[in-house]
PDB file of N, CA and C in Angstrom:
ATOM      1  N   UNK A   1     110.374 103.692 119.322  1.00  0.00           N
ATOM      2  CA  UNK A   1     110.600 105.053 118.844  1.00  0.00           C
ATOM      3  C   UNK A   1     110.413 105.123 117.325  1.00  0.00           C
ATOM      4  N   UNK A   2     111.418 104.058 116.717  1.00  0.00           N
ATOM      5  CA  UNK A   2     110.788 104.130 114.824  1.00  0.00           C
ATOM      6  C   UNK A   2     109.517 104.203 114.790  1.00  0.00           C
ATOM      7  N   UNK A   3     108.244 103.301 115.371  1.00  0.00           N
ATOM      8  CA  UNK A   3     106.942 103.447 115.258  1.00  0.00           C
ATOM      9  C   UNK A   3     106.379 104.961 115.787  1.00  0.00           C
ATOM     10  N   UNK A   4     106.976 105.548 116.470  1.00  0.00           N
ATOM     11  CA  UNK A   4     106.724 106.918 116.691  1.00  0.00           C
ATOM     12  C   UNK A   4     107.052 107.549 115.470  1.00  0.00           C
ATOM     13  N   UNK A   5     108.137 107.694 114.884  1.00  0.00           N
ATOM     14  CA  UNK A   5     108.569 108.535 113.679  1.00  0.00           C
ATOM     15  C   UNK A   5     107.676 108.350 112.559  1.00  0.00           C
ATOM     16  N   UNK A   6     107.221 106.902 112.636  1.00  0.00           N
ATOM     17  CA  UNK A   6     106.384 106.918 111.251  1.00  0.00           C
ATOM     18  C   UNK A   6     104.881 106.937 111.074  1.00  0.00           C
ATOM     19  N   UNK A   7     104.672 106.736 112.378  1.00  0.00           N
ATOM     20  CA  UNK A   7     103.341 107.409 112.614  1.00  0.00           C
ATOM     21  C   UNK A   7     103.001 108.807 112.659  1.00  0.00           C
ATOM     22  N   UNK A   8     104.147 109.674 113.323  1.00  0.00           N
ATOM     23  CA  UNK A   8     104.153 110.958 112.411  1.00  0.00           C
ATOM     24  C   UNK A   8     104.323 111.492 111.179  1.00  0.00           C
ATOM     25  N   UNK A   9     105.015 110.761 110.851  1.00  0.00           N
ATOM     26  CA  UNK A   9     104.885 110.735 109.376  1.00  0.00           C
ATOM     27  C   UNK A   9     103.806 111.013 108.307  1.00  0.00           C
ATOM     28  N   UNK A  10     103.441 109.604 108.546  1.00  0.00           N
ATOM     29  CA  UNK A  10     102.114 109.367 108.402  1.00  0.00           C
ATOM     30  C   UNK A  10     101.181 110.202 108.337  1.00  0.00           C
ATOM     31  N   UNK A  11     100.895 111.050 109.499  1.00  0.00           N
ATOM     32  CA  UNK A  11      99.828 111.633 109.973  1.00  0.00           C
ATOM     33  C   UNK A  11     100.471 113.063 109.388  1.00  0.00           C
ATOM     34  N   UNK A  12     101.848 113.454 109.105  1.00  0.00           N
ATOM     35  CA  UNK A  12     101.763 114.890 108.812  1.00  0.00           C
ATOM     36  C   UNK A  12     101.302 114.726 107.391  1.00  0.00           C
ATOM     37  N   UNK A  13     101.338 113.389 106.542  1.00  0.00           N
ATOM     38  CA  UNK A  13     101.127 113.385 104.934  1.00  0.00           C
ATOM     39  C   UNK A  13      99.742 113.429 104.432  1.00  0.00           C
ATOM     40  N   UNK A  14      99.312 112.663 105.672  1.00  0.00           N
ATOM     41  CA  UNK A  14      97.726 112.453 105.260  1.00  0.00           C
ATOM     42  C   UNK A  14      96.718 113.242 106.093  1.00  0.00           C
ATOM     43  N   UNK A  15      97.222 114.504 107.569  1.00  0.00           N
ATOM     44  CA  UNK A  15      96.393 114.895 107.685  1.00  0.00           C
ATOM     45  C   UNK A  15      96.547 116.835 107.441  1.00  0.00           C
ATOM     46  N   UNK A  16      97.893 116.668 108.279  1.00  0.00           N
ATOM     47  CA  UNK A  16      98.643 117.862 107.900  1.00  0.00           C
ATOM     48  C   UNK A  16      99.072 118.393 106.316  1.00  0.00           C
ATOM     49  N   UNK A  17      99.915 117.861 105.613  1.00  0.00           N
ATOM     50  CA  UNK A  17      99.689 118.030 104.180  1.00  0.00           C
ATOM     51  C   UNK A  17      98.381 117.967 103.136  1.00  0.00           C
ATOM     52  N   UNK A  18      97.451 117.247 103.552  1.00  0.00           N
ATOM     53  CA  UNK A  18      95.969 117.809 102.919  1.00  0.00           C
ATOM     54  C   UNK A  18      95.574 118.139 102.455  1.00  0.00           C
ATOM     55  N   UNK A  19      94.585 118.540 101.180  1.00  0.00           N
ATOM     56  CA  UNK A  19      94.560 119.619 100.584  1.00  0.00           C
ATOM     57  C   UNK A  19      93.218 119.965 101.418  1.00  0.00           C
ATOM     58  N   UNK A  20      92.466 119.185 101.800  1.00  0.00           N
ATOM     59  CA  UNK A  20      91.053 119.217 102.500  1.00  0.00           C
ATOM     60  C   UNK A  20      91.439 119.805 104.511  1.00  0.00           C
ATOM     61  N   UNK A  21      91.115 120.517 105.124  1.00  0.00           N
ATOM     62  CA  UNK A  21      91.114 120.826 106.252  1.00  0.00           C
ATOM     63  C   UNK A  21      90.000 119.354 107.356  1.00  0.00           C
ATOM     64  N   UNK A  22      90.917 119.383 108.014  1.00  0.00           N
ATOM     65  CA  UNK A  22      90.176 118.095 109.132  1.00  0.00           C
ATOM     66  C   UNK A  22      89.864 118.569 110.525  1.00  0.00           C
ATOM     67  N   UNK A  23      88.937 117.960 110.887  1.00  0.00           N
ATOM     68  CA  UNK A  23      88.765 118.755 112.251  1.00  0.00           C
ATOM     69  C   UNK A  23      89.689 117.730 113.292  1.00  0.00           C
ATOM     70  N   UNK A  24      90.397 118.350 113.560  1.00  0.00           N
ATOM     71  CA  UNK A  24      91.430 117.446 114.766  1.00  0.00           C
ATOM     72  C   UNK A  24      90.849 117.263 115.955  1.00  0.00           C
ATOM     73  N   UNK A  25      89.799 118.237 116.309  1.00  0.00           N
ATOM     74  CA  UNK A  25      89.111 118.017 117.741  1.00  0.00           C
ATOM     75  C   UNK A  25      88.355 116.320 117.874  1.00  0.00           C
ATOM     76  N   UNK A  26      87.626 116.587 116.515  1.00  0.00           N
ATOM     77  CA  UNK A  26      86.820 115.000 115.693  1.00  0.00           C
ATOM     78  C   UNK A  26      87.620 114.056 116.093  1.00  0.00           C
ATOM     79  N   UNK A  27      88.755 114.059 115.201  1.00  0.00           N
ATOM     80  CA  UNK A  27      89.568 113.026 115.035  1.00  0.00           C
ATOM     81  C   UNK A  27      90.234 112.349 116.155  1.00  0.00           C
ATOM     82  N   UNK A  28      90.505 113.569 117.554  1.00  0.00           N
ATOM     83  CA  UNK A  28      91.411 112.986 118.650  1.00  0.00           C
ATOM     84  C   UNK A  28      89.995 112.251 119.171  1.00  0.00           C
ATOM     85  N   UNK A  29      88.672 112.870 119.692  1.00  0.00           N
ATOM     86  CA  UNK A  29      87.296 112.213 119.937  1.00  0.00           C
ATOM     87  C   UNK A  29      86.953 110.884 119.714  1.00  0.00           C
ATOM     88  N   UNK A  30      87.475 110.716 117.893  1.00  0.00           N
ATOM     89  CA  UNK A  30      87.048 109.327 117.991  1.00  0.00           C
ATOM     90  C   UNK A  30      87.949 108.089 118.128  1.00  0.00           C
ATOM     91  N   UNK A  31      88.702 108.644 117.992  1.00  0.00           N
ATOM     92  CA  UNK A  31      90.185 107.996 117.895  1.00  0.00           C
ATOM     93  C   UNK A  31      90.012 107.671 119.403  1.00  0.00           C
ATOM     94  N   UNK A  32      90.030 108.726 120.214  1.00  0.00           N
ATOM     95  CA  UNK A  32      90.027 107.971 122.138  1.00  0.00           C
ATOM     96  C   UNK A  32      88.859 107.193 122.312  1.00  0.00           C
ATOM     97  N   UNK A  33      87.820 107.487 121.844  1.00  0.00           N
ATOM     98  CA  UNK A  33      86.447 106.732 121.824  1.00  0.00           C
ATOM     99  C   UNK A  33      87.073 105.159 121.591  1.00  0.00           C
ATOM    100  N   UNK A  34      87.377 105.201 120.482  1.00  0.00           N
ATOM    101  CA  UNK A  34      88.222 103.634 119.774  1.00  0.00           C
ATOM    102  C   UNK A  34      89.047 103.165 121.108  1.00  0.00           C
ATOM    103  N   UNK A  35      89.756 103.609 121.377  1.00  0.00           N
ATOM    104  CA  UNK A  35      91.136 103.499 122.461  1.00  0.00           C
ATOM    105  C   UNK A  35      89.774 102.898 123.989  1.00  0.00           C
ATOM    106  N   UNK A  36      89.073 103.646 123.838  1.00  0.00           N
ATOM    107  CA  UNK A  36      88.146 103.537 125.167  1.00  0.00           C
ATOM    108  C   UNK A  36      87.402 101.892 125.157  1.00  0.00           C
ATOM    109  N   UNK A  37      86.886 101.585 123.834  1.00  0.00           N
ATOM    110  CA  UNK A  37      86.266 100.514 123.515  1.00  0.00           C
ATOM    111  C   UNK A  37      86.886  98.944 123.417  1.00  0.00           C
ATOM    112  N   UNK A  38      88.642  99.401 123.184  1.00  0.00           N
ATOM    113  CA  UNK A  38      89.122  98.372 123.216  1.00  0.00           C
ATOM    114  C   UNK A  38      89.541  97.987 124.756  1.00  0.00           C
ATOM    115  N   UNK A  39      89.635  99.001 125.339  1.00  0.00           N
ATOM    116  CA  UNK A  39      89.614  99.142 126.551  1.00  0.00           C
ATOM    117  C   UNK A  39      88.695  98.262 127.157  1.00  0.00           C
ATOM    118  N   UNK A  40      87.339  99.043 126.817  1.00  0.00           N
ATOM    119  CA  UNK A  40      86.583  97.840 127.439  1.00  0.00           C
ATOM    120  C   UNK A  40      86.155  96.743 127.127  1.00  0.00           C
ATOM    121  N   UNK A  41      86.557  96.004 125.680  1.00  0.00           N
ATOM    122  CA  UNK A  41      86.334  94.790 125.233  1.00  0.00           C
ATOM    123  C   UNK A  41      87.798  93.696 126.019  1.00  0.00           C
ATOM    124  N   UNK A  42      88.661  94.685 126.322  1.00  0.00           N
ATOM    125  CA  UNK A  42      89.825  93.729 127.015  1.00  0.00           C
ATOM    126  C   UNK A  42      89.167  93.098 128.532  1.00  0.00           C
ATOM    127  N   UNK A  43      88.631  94.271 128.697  1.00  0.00           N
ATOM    128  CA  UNK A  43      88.667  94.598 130.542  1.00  0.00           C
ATOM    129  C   UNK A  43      87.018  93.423 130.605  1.00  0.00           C
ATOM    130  N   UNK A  44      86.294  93.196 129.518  1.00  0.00           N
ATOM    131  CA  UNK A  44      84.746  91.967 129.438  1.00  0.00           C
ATOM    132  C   UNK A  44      85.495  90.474 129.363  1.00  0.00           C
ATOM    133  N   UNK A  45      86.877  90.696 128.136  1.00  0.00           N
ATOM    134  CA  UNK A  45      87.353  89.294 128.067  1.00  0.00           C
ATOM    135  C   UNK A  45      87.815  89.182 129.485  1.00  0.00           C
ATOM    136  N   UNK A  46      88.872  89.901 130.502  1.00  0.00           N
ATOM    137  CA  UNK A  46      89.569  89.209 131.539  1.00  0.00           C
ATOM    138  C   UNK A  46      88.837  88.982 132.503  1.00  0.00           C
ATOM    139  N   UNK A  47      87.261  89.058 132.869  1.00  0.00           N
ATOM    140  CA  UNK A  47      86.471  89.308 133.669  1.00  0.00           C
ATOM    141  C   UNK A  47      85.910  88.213 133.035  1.00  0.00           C
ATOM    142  N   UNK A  48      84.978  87.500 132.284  1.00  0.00           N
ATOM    143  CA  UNK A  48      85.258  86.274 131.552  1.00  0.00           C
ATOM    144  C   UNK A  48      85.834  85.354 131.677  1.00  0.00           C
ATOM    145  N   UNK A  49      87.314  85.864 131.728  1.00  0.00           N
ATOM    146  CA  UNK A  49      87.937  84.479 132.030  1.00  0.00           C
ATOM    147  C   UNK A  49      88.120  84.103 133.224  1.00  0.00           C
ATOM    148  N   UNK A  50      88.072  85.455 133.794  1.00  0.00           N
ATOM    149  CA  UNK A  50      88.418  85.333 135.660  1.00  0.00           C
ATOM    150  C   UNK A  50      87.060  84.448 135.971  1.00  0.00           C
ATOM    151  N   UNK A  51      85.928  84.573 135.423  1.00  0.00           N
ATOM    152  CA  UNK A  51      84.820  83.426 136.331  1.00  0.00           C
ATOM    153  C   UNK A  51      85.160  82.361 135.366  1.00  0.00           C
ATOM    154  N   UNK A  52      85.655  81.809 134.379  1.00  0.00           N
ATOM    155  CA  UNK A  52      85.737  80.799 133.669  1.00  0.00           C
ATOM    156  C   UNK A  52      86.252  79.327 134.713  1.00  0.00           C
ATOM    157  N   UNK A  53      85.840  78.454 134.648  1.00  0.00           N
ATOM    158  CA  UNK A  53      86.755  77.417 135.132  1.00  0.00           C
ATOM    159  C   UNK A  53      87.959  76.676 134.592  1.00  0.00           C
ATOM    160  N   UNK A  54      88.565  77.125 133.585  1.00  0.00           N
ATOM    161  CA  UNK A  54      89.612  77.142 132.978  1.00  0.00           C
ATOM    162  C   UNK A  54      90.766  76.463 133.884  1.00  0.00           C
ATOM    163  N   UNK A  55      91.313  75.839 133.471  1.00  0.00           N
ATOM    164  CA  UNK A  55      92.499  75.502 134.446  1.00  0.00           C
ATOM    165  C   UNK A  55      93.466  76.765 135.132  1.00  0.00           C
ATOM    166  N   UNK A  56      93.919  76.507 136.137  1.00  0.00           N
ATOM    167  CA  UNK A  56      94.776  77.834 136.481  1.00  0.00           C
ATOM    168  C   UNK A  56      95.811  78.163 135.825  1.00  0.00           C
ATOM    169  N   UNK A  57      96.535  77.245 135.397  1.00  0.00           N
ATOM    170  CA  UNK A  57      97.966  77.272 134.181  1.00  0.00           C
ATOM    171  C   UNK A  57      97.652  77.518 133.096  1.00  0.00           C
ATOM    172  N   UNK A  58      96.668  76.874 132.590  1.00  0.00           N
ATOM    173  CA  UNK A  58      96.453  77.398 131.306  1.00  0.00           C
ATOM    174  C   UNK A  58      96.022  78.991 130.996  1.00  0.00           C
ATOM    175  N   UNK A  59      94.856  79.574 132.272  1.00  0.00           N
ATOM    176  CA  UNK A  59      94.839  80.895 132.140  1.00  0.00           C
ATOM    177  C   UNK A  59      95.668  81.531 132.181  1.00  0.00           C
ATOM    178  N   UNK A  60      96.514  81.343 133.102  1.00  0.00           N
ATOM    179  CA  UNK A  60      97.335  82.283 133.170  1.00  0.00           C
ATOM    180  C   UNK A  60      97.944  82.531 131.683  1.00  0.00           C
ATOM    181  N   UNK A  61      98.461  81.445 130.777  1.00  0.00           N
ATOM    182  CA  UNK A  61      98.769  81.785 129.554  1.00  0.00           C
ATOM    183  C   UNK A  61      97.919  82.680 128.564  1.00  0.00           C
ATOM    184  N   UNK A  62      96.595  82.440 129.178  1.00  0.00           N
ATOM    185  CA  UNK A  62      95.742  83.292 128.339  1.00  0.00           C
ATOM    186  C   UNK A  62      95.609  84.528 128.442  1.00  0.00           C
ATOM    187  N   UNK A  63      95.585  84.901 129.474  1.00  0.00           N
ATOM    188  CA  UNK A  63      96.187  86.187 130.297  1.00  0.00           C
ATOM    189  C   UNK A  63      96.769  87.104 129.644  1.00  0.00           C
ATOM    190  N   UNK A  64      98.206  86.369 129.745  1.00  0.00           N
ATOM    191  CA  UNK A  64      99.562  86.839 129.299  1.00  0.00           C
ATOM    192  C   UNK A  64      99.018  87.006 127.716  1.00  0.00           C
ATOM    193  N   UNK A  65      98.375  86.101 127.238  1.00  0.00           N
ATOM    194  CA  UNK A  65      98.125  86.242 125.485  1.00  0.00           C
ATOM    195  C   UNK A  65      97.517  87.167 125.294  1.00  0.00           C
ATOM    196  N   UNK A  66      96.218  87.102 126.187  1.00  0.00           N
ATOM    197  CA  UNK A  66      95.018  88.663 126.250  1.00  0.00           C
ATOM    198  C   UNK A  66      95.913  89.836 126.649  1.00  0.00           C
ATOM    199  N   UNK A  67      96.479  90.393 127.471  1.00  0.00           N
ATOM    200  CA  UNK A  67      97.085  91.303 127.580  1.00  0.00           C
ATOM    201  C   UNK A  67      98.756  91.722 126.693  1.00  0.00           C
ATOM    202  N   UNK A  68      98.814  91.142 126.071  1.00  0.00           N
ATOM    203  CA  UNK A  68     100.309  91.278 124.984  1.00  0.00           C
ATOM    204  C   UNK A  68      99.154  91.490 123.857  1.00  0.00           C
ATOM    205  N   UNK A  69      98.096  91.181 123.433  1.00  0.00           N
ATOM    206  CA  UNK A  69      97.307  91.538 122.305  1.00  0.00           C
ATOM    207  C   UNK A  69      96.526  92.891 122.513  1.00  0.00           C
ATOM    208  N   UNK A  70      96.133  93.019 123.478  1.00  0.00           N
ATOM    209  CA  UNK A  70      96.032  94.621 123.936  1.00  0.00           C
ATOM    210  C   UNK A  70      96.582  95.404 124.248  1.00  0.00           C
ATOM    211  N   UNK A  71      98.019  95.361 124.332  1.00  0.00           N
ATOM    212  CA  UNK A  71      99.205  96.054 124.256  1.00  0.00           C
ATOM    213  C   UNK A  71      99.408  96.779 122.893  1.00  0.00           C
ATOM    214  N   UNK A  72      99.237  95.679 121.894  1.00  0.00           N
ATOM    215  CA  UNK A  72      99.388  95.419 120.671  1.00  0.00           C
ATOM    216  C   UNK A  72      98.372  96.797 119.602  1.00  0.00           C
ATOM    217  N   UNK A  73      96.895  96.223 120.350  1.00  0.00           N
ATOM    218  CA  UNK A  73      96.022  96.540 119.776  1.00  0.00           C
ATOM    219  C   UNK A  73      95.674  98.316 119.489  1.00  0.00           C
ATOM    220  N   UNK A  74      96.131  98.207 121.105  1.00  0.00           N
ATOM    221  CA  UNK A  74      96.243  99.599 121.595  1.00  0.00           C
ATOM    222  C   UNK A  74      97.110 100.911 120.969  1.00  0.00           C
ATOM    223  N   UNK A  75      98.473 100.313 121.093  1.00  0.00           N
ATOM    224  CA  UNK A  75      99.770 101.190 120.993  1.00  0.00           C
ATOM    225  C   UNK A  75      99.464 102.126 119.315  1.00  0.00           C
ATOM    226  N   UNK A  76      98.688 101.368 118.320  1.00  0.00           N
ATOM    227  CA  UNK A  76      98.671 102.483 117.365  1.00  0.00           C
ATOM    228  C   UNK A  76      97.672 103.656 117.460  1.00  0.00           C
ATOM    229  N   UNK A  77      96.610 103.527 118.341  1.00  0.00           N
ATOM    230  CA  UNK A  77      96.129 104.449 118.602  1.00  0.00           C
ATOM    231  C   UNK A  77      96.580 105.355 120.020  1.00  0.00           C
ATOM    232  N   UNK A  78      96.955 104.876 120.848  1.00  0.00           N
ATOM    233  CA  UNK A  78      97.629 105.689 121.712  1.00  0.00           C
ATOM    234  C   UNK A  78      98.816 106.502 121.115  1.00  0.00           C
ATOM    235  N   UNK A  79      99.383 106.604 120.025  1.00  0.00           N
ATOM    236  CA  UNK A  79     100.169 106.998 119.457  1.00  0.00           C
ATOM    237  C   UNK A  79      99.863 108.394 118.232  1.00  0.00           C
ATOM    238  N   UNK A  80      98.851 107.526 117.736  1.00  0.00           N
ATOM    239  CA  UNK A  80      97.734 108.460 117.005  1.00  0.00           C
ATOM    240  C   UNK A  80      97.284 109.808 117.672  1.00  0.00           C
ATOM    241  N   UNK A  81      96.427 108.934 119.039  1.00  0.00           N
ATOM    242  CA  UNK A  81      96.430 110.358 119.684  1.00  0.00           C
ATOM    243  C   UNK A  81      97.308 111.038 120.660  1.00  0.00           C
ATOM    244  N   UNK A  82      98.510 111.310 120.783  1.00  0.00           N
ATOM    245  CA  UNK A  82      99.789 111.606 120.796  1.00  0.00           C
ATOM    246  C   UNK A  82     100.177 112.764 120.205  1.00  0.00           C
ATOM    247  N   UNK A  83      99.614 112.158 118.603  1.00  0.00           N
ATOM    248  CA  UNK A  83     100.315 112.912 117.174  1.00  0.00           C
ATOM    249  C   UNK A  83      98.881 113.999 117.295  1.00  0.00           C
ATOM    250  N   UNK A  84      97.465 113.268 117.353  1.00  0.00           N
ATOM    251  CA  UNK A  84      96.598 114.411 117.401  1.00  0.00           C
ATOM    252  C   UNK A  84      96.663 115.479 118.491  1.00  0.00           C
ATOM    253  N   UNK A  85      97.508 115.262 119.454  1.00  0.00           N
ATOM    254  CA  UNK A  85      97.099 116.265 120.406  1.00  0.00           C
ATOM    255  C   UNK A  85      98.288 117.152 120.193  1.00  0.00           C
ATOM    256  N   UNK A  86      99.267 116.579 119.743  1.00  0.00           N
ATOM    257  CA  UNK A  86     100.262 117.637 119.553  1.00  0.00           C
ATOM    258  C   UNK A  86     100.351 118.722 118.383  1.00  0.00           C
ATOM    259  N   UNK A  87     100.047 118.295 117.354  1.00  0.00           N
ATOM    260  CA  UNK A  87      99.008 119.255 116.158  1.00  0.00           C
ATOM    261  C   UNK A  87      97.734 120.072 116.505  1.00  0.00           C
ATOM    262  N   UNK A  88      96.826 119.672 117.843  1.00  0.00           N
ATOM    263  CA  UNK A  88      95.924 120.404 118.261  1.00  0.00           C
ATOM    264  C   UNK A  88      96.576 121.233 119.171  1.00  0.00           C
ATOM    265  N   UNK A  89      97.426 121.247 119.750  1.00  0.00           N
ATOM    266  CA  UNK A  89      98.525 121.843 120.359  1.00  0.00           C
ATOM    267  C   UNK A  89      99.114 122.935 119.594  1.00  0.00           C
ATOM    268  N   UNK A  90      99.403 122.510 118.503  1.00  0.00           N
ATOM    269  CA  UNK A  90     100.130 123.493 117.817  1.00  0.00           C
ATOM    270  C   UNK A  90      98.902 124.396 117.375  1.00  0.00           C
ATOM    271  N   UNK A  91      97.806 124.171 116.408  1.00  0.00           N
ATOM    272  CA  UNK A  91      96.902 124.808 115.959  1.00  0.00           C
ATOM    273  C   UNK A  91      96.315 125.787 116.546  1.00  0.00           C
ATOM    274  N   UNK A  92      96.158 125.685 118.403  1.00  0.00           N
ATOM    275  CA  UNK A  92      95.794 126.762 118.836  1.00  0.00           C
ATOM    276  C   UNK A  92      96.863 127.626 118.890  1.00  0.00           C
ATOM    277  N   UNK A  93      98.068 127.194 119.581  1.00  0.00           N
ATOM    278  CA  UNK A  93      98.718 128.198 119.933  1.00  0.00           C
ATOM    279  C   UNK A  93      99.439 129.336 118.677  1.00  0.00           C
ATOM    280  N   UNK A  94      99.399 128.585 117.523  1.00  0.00           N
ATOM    281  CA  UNK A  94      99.252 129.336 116.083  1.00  0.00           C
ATOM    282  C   UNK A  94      98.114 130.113 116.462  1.00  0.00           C
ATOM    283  N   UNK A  95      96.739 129.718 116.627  1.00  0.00           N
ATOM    284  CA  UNK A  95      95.481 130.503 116.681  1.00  0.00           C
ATOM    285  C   UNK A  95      95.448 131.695 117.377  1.00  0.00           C
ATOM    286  N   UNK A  96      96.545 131.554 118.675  1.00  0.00           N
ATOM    287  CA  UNK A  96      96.364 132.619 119.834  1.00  0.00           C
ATOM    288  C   UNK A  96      97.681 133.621 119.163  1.00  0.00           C
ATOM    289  N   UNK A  97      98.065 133.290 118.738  1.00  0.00           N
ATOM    290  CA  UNK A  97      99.341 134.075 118.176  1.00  0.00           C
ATOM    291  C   UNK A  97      98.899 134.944 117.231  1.00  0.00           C
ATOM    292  N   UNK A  98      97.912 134.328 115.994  1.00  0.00           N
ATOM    293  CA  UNK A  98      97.763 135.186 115.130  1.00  0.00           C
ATOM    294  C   UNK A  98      96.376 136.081 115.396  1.00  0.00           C
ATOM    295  N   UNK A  99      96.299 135.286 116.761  1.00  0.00           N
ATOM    296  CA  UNK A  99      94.943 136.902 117.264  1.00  0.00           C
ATOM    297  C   UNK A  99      95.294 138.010 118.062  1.00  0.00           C
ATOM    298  N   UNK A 100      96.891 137.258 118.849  1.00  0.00           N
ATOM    299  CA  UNK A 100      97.360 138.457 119.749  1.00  0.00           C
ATOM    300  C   UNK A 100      98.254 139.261 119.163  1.00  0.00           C
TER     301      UNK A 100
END
């Protein structure tokens, strides 16, 4: 949860406070794009190791290592876009408000 708070943080200082306007549509886009790629660089390593002849004990540790590092890798951008969708969230419904 602290890593939640300060990743909002974060993101209200440097994208929300601003003096420059950002396109949030962009930003959630590439940001999941990123999220998508690590995705599939995890999902090439365990497929990799699954044909590897590796010992069975030892993979399995590797496993466990590969997937706690993509846990890892992941969680600041799954979080990111979290914070982007909830600001794109807000932006329209500001948008629809100040048209209706």
């Amino acid at each position: 949860m602290q890593n939640q708070q300060h990743v909002s943080s974060v993101f209200t200082r440097l994208v929300v406070g601003a003096e420059r306007t950002f396109d949030l549509p962009a930003l959630l886009q590439n940001t999941s794009r990123t999220l998508s790629n690590l995705d599939f660089e995890h999902q090439h390593e365990m497929q990799r190791l699954e044909r590897s002849r590796t010992d069975p004990m030892l993979k399995r540790q590797i496993v466990e290592n590969l997937r706690r590092r993509h846990r890892e890798r992941r969680q600041p951008y799954v979080m990111l876009i979290a914070e982007l969708s909830k600001h794109l969230s807000s932006a329209v419904s500001d948008d629809l408000q100040a048209a209706g």
